[in-house]
C-alpha atoms as a PDB file:
ATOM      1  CA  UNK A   1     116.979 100.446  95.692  1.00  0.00           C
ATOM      2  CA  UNK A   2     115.755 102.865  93.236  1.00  0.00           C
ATOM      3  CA  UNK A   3     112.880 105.092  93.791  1.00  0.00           C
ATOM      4  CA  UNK A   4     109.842 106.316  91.875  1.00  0.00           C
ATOM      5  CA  UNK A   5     106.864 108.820  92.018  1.00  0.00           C
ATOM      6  CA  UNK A   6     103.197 107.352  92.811  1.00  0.00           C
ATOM      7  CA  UNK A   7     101.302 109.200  90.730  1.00  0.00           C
ATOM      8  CA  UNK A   8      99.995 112.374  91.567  1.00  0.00           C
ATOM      9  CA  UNK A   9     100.014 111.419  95.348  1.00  0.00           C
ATOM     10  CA  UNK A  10     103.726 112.672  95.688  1.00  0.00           C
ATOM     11  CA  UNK A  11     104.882 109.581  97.535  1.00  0.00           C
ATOM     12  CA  UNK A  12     108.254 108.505  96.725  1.00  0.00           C
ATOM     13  CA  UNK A  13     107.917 104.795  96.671  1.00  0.00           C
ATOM     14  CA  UNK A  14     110.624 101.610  96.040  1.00  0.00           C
ATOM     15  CA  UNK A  15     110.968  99.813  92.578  1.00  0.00           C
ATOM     16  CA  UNK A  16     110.597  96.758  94.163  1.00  0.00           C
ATOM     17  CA  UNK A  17     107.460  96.713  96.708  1.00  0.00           C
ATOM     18  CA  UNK A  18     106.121  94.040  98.365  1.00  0.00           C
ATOM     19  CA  UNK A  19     103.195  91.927  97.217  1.00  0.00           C
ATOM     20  CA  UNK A  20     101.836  90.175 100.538  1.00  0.00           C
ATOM     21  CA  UNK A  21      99.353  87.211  99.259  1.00  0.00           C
ATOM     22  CA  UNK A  22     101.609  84.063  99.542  1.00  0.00           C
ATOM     23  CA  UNK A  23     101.862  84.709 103.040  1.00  0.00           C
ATOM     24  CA  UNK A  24      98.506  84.622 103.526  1.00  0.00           C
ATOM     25  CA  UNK A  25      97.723  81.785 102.835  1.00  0.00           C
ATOM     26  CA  UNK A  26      99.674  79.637 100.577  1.00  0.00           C
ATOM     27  CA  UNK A  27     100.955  76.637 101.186  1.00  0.00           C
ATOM     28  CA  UNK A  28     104.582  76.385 102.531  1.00  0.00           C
ATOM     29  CA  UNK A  29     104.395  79.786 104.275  1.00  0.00           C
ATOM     30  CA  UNK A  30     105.855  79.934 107.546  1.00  0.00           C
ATOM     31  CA  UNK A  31     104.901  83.100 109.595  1.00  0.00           C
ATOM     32  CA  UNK A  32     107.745  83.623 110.975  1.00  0.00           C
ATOM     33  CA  UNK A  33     109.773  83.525 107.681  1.00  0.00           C
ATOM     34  CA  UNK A  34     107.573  85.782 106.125  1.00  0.00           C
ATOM     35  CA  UNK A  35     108.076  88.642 109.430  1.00  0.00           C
ATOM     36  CA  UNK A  36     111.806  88.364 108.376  1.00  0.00           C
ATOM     37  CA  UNK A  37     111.623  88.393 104.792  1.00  0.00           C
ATOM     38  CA  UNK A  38     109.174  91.699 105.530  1.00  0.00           C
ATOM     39  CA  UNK A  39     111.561  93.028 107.390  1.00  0.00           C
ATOM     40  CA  UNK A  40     114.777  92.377 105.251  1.00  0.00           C
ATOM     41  CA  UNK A  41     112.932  94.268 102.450  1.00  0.00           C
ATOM     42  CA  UNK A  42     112.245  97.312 104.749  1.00  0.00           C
ATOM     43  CA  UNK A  43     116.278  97.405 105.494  1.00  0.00           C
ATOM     44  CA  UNK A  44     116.991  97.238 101.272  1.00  0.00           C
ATOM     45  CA  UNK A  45     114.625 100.251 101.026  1.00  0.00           C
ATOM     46  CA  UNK A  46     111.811  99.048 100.384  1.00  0.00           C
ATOM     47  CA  UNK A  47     108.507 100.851 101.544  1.00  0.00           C
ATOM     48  CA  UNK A  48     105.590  99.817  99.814  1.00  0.00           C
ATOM     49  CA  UNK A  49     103.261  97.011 100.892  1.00  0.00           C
ATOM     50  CA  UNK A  50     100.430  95.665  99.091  1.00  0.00           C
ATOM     51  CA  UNK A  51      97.933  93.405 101.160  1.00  0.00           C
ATOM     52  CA  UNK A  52      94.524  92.650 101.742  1.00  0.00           C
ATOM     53  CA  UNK A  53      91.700  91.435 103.469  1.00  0.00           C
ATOM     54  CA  UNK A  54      91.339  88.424 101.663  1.00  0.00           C
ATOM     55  CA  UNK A  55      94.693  87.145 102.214  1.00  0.00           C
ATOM     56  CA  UNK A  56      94.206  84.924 104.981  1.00  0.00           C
ATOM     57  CA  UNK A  57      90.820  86.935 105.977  1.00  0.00           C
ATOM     58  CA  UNK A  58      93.025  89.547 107.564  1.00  0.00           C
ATOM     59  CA  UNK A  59      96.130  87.476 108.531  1.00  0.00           C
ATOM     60  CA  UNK A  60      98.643  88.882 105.557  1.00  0.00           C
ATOM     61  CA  UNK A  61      96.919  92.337 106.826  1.00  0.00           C
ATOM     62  CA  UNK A  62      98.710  91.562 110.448  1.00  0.00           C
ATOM     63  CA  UNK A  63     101.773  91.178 109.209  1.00  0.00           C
ATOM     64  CA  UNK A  64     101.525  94.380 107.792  1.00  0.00           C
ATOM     65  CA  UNK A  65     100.681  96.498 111.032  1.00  0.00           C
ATOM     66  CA  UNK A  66     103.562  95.063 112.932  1.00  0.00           C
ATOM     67  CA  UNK A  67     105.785  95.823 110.240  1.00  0.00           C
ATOM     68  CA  UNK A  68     104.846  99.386 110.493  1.00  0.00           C
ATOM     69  CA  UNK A  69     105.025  99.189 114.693  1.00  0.00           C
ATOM     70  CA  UNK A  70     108.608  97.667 114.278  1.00  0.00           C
ATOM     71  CA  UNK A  71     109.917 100.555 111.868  1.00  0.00           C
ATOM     72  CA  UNK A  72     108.661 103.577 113.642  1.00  0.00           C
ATOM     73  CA  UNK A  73     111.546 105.791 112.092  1.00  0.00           C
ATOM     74  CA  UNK A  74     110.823 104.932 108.325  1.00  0.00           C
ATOM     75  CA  UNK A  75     108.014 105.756 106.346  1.00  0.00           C
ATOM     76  CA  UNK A  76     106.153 102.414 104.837  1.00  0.00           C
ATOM     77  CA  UNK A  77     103.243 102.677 102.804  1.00  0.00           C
ATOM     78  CA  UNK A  78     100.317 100.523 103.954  1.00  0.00           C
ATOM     79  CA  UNK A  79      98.011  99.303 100.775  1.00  0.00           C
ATOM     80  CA  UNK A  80      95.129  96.757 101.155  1.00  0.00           C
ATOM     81  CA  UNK A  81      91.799  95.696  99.467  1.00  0.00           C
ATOM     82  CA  UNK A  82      88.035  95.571  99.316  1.00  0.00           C
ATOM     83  CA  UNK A  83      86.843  92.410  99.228  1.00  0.00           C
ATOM     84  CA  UNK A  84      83.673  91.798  96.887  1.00  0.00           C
ATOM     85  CA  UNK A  85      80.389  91.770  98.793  1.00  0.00           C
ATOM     86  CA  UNK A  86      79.634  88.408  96.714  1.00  0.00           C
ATOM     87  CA  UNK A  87      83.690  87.043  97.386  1.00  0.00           C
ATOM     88  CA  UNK A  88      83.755  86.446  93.222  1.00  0.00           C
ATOM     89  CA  UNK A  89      86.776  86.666  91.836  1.00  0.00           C
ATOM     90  CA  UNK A  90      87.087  87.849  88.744  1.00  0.00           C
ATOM     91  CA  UNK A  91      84.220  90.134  88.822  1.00  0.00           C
ATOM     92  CA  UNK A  92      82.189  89.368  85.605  1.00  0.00           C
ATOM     93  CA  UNK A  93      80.352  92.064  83.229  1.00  0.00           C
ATOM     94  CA  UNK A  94      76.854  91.827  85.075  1.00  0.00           C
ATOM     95  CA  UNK A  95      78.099  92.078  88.573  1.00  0.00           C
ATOM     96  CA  UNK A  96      76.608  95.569  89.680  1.00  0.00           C
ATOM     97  CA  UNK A  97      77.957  97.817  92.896  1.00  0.00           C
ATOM     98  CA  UNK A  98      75.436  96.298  95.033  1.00  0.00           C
ATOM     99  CA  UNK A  99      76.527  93.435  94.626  1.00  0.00           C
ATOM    100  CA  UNK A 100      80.185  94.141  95.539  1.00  0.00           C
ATOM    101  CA  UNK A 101      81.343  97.112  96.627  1.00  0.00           C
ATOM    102  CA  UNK A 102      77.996  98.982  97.962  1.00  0.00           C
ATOM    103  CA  UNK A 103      79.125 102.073 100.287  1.00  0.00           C
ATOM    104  CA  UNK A 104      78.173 100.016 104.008  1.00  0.00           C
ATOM    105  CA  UNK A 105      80.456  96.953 102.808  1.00  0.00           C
ATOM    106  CA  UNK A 106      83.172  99.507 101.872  1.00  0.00           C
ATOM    107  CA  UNK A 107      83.078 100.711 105.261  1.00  0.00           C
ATOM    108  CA  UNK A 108      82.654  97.717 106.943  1.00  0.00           C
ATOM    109  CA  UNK A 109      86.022  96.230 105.286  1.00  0.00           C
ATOM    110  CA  UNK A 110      88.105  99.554 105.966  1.00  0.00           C
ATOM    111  CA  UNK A 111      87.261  99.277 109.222  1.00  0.00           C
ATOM    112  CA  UNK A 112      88.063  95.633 109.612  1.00  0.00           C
ATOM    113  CA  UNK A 113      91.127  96.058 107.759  1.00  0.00           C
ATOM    114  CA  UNK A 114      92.481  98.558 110.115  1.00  0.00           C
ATOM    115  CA  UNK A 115      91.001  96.604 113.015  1.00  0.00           C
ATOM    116  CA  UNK A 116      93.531  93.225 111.538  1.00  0.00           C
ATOM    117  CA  UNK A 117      96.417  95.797 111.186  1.00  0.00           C
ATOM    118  CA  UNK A 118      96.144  97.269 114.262  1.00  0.00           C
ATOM    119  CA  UNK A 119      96.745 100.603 112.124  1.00  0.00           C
ATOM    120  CA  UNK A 120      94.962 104.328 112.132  1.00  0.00           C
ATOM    121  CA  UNK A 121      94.319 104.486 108.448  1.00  0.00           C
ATOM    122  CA  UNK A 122      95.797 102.820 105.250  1.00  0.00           C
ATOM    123  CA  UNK A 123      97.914 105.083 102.797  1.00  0.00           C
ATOM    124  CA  UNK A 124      96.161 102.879 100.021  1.00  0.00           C
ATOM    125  CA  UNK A 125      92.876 100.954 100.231  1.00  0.00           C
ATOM    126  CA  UNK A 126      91.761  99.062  96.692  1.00  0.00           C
ATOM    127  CA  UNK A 127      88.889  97.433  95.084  1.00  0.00           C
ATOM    128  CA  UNK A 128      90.107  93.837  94.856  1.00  0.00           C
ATOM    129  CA  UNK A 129      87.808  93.221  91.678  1.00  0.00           C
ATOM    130  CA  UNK A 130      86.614  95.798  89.220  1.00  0.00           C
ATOM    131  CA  UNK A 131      83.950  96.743  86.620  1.00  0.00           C
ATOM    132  CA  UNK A 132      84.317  99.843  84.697  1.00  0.00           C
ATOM    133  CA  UNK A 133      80.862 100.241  84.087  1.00  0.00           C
ATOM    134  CA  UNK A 134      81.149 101.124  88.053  1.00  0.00           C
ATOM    135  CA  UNK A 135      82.015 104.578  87.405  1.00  0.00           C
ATOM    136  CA  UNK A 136      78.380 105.278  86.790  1.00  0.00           C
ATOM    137  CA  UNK A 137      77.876 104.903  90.104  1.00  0.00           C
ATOM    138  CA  UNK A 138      78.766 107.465  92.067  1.00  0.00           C
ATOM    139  CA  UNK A 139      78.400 106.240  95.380  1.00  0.00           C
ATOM    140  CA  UNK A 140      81.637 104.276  95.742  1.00  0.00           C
ATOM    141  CA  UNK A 141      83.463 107.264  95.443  1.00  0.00           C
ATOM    142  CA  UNK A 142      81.527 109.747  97.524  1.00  0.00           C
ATOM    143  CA  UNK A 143      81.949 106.503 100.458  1.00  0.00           C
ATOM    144  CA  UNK A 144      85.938 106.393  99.519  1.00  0.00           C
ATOM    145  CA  UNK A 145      85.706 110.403 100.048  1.00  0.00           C
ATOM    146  CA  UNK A 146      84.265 110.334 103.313  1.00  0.00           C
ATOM    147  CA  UNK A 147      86.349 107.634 104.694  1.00  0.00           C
ATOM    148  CA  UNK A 148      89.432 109.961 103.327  1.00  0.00           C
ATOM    149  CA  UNK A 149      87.922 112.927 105.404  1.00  0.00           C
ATOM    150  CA  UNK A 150      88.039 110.875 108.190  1.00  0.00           C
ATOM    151  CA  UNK A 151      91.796 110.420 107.863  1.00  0.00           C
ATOM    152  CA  UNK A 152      90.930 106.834 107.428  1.00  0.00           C
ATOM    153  CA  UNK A 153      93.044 106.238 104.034  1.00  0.00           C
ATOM    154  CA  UNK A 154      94.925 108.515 102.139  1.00  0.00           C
ATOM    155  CA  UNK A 155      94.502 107.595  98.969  1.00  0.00           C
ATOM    156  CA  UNK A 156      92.346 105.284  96.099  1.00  0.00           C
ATOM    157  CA  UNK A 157      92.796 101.979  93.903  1.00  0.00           C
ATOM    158  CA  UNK A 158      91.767  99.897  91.659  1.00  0.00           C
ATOM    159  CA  UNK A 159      93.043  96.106  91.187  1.00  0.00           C
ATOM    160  CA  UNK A 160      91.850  95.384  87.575  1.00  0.00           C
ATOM    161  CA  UNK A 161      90.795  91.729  86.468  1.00  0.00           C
ATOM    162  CA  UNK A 162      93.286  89.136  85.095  1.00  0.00           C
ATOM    163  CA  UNK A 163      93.673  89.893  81.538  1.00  0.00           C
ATOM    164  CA  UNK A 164      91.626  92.736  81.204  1.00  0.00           C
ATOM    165  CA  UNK A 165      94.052  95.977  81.610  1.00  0.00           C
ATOM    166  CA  UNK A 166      91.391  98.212  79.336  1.00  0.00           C
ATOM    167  CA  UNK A 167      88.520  97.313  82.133  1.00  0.00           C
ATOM    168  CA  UNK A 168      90.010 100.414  84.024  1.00  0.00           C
ATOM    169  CA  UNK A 169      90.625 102.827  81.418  1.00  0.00           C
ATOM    170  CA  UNK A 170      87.348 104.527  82.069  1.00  0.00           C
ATOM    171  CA  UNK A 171      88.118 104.694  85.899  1.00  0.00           C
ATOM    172  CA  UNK A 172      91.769 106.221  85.098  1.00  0.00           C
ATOM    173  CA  UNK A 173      90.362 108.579  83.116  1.00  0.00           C
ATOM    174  CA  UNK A 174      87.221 109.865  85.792  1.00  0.00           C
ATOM    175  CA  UNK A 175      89.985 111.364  87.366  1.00  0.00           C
ATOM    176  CA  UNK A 176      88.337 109.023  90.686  1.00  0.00           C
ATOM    177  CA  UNK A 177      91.266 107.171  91.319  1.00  0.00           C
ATOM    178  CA  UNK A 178      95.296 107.621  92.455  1.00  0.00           C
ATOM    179  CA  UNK A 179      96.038 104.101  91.333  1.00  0.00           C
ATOM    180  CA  UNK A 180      95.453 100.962  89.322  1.00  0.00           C
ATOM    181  CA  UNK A 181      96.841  97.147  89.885  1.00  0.00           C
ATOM    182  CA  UNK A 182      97.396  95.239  87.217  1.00  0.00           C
ATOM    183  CA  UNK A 183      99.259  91.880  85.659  1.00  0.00           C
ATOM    184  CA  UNK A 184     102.187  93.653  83.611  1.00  0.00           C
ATOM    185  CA  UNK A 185     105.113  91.173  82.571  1.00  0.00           C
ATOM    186  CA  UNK A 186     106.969  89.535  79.719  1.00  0.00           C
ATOM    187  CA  UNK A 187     104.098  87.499  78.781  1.00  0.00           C
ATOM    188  CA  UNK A 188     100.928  89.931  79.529  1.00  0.00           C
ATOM    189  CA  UNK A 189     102.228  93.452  78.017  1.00  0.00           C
ATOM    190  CA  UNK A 190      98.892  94.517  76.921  1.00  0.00           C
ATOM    191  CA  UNK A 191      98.836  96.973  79.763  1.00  0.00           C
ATOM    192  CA  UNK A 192     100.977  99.141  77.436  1.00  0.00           C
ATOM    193  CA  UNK A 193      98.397  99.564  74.567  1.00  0.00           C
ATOM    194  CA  UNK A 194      95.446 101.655  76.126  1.00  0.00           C
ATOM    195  CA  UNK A 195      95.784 101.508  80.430  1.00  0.00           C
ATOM    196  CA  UNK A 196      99.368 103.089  80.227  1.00  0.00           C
ATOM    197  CA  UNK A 197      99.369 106.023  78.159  1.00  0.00           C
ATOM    198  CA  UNK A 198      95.956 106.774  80.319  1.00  0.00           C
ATOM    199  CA  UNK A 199      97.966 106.301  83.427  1.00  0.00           C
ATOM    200  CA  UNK A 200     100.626 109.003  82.561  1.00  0.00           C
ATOM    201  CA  UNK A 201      97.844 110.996  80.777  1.00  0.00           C
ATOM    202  CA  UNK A 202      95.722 111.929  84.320  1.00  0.00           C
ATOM    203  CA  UNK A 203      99.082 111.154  86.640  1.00  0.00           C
ATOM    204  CA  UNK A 204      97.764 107.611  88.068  1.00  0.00           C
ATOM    205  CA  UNK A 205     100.424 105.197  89.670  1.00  0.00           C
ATOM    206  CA  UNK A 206     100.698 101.862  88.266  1.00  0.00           C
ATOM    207  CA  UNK A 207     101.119  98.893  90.413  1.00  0.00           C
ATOM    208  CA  UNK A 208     102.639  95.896  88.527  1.00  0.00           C
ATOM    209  CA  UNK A 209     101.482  92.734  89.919  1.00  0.00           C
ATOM    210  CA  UNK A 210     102.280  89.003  88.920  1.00  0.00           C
ATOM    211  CA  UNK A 211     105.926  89.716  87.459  1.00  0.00           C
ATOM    212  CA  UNK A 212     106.582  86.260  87.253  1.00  0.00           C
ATOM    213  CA  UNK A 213     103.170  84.996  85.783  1.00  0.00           C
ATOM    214  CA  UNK A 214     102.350  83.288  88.758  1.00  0.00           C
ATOM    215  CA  UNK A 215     105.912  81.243  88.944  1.00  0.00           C
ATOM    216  CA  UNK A 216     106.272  80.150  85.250  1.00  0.00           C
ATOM    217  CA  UNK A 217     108.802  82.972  84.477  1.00  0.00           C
ATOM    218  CA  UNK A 218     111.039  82.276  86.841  1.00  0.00           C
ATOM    219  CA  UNK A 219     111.744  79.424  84.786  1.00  0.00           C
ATOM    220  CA  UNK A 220     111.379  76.560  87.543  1.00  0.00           C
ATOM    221  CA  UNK A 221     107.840  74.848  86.520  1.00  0.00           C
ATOM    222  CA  UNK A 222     107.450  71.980  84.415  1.00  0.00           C
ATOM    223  CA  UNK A 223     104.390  69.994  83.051  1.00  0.00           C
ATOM    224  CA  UNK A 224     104.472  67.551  86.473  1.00  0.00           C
ATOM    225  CA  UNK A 225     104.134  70.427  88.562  1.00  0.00           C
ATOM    226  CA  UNK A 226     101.978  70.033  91.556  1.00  0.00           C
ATOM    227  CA  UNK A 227     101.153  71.846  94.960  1.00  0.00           C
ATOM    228  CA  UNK A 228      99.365  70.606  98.369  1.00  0.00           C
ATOM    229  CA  UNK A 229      95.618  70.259  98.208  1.00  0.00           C
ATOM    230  CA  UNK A 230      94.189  72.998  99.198  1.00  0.00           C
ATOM    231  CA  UNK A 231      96.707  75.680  97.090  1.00  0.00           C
ATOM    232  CA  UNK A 232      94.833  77.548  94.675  1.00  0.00           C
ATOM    233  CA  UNK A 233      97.346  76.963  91.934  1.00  0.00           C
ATOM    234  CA  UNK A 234      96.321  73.301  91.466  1.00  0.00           C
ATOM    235  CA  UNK A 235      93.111  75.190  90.233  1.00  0.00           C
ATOM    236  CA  UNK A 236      95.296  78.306  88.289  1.00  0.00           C
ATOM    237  CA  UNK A 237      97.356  75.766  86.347  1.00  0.00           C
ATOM    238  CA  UNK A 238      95.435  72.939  85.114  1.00  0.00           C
ATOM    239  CA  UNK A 239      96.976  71.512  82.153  1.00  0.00           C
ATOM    240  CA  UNK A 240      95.337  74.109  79.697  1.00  0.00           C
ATOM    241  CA  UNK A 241      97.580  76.552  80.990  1.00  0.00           C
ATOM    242  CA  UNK A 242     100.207  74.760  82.418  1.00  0.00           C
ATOM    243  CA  UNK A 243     101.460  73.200  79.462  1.00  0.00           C
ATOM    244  CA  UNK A 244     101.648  76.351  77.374  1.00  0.00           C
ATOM    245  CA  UNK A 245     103.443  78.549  80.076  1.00  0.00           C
ATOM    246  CA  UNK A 246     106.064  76.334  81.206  1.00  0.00           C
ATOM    247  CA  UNK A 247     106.567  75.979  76.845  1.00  0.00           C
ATOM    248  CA  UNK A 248     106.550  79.487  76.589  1.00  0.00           C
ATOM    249  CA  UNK A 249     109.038  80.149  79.734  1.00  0.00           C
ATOM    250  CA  UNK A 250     111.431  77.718  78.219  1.00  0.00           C
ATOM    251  CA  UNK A 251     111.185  79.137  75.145  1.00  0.00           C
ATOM    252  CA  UNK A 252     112.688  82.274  77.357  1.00  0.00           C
ATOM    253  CA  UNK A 253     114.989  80.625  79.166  1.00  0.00           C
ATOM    254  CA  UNK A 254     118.266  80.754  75.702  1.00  0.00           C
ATOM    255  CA  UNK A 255     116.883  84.821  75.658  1.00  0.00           C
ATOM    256  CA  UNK A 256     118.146  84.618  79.451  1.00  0.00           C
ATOM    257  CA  UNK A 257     120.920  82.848  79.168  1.00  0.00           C
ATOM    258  CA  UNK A 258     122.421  84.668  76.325  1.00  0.00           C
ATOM    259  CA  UNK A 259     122.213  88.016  78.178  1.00  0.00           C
ATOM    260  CA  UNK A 260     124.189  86.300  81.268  1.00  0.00           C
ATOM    261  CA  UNK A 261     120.757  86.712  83.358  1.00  0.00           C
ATOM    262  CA  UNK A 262     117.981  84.798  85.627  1.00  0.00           C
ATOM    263  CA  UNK A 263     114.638  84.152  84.477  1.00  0.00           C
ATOM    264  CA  UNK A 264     113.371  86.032  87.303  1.00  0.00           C
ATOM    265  CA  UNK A 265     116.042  89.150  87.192  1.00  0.00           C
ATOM    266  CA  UNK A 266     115.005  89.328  82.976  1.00  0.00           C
ATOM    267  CA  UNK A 267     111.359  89.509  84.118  1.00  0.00           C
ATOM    268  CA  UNK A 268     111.845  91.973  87.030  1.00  0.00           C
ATOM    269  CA  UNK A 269     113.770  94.157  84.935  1.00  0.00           C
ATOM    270  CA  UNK A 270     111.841  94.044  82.034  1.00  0.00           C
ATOM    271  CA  UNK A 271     108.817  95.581  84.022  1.00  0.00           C
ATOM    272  CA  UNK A 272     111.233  98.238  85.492  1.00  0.00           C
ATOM    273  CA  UNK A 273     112.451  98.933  82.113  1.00  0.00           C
ATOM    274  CA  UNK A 274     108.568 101.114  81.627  1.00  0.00           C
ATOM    275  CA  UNK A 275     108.458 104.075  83.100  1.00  0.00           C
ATOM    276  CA  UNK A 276     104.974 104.123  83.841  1.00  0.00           C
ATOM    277  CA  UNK A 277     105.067 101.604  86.425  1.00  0.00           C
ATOM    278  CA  UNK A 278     105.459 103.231  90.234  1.00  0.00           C
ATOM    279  CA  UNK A 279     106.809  99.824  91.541  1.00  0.00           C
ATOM    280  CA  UNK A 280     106.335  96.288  90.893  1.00  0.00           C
ATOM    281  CA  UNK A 281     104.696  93.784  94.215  1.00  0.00           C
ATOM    282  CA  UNK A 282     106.098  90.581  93.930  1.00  0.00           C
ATOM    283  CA  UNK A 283     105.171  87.922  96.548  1.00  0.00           C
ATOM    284  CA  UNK A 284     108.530  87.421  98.770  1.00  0.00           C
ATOM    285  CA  UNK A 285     107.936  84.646 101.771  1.00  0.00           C
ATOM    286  CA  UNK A 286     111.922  84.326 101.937  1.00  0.00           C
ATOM    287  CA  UNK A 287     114.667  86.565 102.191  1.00  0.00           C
ATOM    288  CA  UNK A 288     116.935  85.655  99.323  1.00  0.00           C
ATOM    289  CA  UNK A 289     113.994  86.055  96.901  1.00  0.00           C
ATOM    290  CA  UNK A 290     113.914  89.787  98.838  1.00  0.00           C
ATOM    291  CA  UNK A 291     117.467  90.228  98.155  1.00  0.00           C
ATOM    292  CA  UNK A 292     117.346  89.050  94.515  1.00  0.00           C
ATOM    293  CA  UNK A 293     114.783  91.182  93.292  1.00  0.00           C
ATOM    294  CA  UNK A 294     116.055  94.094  95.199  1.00  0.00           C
ATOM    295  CA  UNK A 295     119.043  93.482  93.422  1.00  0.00           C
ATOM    296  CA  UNK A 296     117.369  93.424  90.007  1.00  0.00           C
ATOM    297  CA  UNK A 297     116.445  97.430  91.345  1.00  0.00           C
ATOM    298  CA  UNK A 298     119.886  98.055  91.264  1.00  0.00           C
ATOM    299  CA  UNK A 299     120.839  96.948  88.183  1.00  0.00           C
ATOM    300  CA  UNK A 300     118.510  99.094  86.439  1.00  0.00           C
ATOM    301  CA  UNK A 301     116.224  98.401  83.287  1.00  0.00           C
ATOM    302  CA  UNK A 302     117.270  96.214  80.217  1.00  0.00           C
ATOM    303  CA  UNK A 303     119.084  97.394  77.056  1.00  0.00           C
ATOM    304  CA  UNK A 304     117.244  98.307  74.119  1.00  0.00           C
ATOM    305  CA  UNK A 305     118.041  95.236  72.326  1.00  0.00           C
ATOM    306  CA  UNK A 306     116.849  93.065  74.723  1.00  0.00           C
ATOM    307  CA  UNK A 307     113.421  94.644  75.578  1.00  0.00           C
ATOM    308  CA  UNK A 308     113.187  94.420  71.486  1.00  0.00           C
ATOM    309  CA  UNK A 309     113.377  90.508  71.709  1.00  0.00           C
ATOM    310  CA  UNK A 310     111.599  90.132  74.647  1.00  0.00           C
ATOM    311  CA  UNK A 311     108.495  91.931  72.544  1.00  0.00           C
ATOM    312  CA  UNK A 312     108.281  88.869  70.407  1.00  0.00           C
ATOM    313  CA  UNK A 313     106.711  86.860  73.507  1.00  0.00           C
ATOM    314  CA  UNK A 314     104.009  88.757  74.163  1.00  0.00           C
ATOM    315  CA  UNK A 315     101.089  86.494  74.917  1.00  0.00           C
ATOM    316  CA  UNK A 316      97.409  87.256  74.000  1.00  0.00           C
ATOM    317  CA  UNK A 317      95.242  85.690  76.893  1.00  0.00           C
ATOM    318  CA  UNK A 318      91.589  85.745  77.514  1.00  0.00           C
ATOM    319  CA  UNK A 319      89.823  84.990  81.077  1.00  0.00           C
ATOM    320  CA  UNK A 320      89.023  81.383  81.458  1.00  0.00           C
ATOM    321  CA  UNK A 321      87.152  79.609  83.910  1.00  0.00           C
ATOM    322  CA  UNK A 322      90.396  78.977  85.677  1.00  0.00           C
ATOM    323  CA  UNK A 323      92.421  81.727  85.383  1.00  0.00           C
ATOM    324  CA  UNK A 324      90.540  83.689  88.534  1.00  0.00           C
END
């Protein structure tokens, strides 16, 4: 495992972190898989765990806090979320702080969070959804300054909507926040035109989330793909986007093959291959996918050439009514 700096927070953090949603609540998790797939990524090196309240309404935030109880010699870093006051996700354009992130909700949620983990503070706590036009208001921040006063959490997030990597640009650049979550892969690379360069501008960490575009870059969806009732990705991939993502990943899938890689070691190490991003979350409910991607670490970013090609499939996506 390979290590990077988190921003301006100092924190020496793994490639490869942990993104903890799947285990929250998707179907096909199985608790105790997901405790040993947690804990085969802490014995790789990995020490950075992204969760939230949301994810099972504190149940993904569980697993976290006896991660942390069952590694008492190694440093982990503990990262959750906000929910939205309103539970909207995406936030839309006329959503104001009140209704989603006024300060008594914000401390109400920290102190539920830490209540589900069974942990003294959080080294990261988020804002699941965000608006730019938030940084007007100045009471979010002066809340997230008392609560880090109070030794409560260390340090400050964003997650930024699906699709929209410049709604956080203005919040990078108040100088009001450590970090910023966004959807950075082969497909969604727009990160890299404004949110980026304002990332390594004011020294803010970038979490990459959704390396594999929700499972079509790992190259094993097809058009008759289907989940249990209930799974939110009957609702992600209706045929509007199913159809052009599993076209596009097998449109990827000679690229792969021709470099003598996986789909999913090509996408993890094309997001590694940016040295803006602090470390990438994917979801991991079972140890080989822990060992695969940890592996991906180790084998470093792609060659020139390759990251060259791989520009060619950038895809230019709007938010839907769908796409959450």
């Amino acid at each position: 495992m390979r290590y990077r700096s988190f921003g301006r927070t100092g924190w020496s953090v793994a490639e490869i972190g942990y993104g903890m949603w799947g285990m929250g609540g998707w179907s096909g998790s199985d608790d105790e898989e997901s405790l040993r797939s947690l804990q085969r990524a802490v014995d790789l090196g990995c020490n950075f765990f992204d969760t939230a309240w949301a994810y099972g309404e504190g149940h993904s935030e569980s697993f976290l806090g006896q991660l942390v109880r069952a590694n008492p010699d190694k440093k982990l870093y503990a990262a959750s979320k906000i929910p939205p006051r309103n539970r909207k996700w995406p936030s839309r354009r006329e959503f104001k702080l009140d209704d989603t992130f006024p300060p008594e909700h914000i401390e109400e949620y920290v102190h539920s969070s830490l209540k589900n983990s069974g942990l003294e503070s959080f080294d990261l706590m988020q804002f699941h959804v965000w608006e730019d036009s938030w940084v007007e208001d100045e009471r979010w921040a002066k809340k997230m300054d008392e609560l880090r006063t109070q030794g409560l959490v260390r340090a400050v997030g964003i997650s930024i909507n699906r699709w929209e990597p410049w709604n956080g640009v203005r919040a990078v650049r108040s100088g009001l926040v450590d970090s910023v979550q966004v959807i950075y892969n082969i497909f969604d690379q727009n990160p890299e035109d404004e949110l980026f360069p304002a990332c390594a501008e004011m020294n803010v960490a970038v979490i990459a989330r959704v390396p594999f575009d929700e499972g079509t870059l790992t190259g094993t969806l097809n058009v008759e793909s289907r989940w249990p009732e209930g799974d939110w990705r009957n609702t992600y991939f209706v045929p509007e986007n199913l159809i052009p993502s599993v076209e596009r990943a097998d449109a990827l899938k000679p690229v792969a093959a021709r470099a003598g890689l996986t789909m999913p070691e090509m996408a993890i190490r094309f997001i590694l291959s940016n040295p803006t991003v602090s470390t990438i979350i994917p979801g991991m409910r079972k140890t080989k996918n822990v060992e695969s991607n940890v592996a991906a670490s180790d084998a470093g970013p792609l060659p020139p050439e390759l990251l060259a090609e791989l520009r060619a499939h950038r895809w230019e996506r709007t938010p839907k009514s769908w796409s959450q």
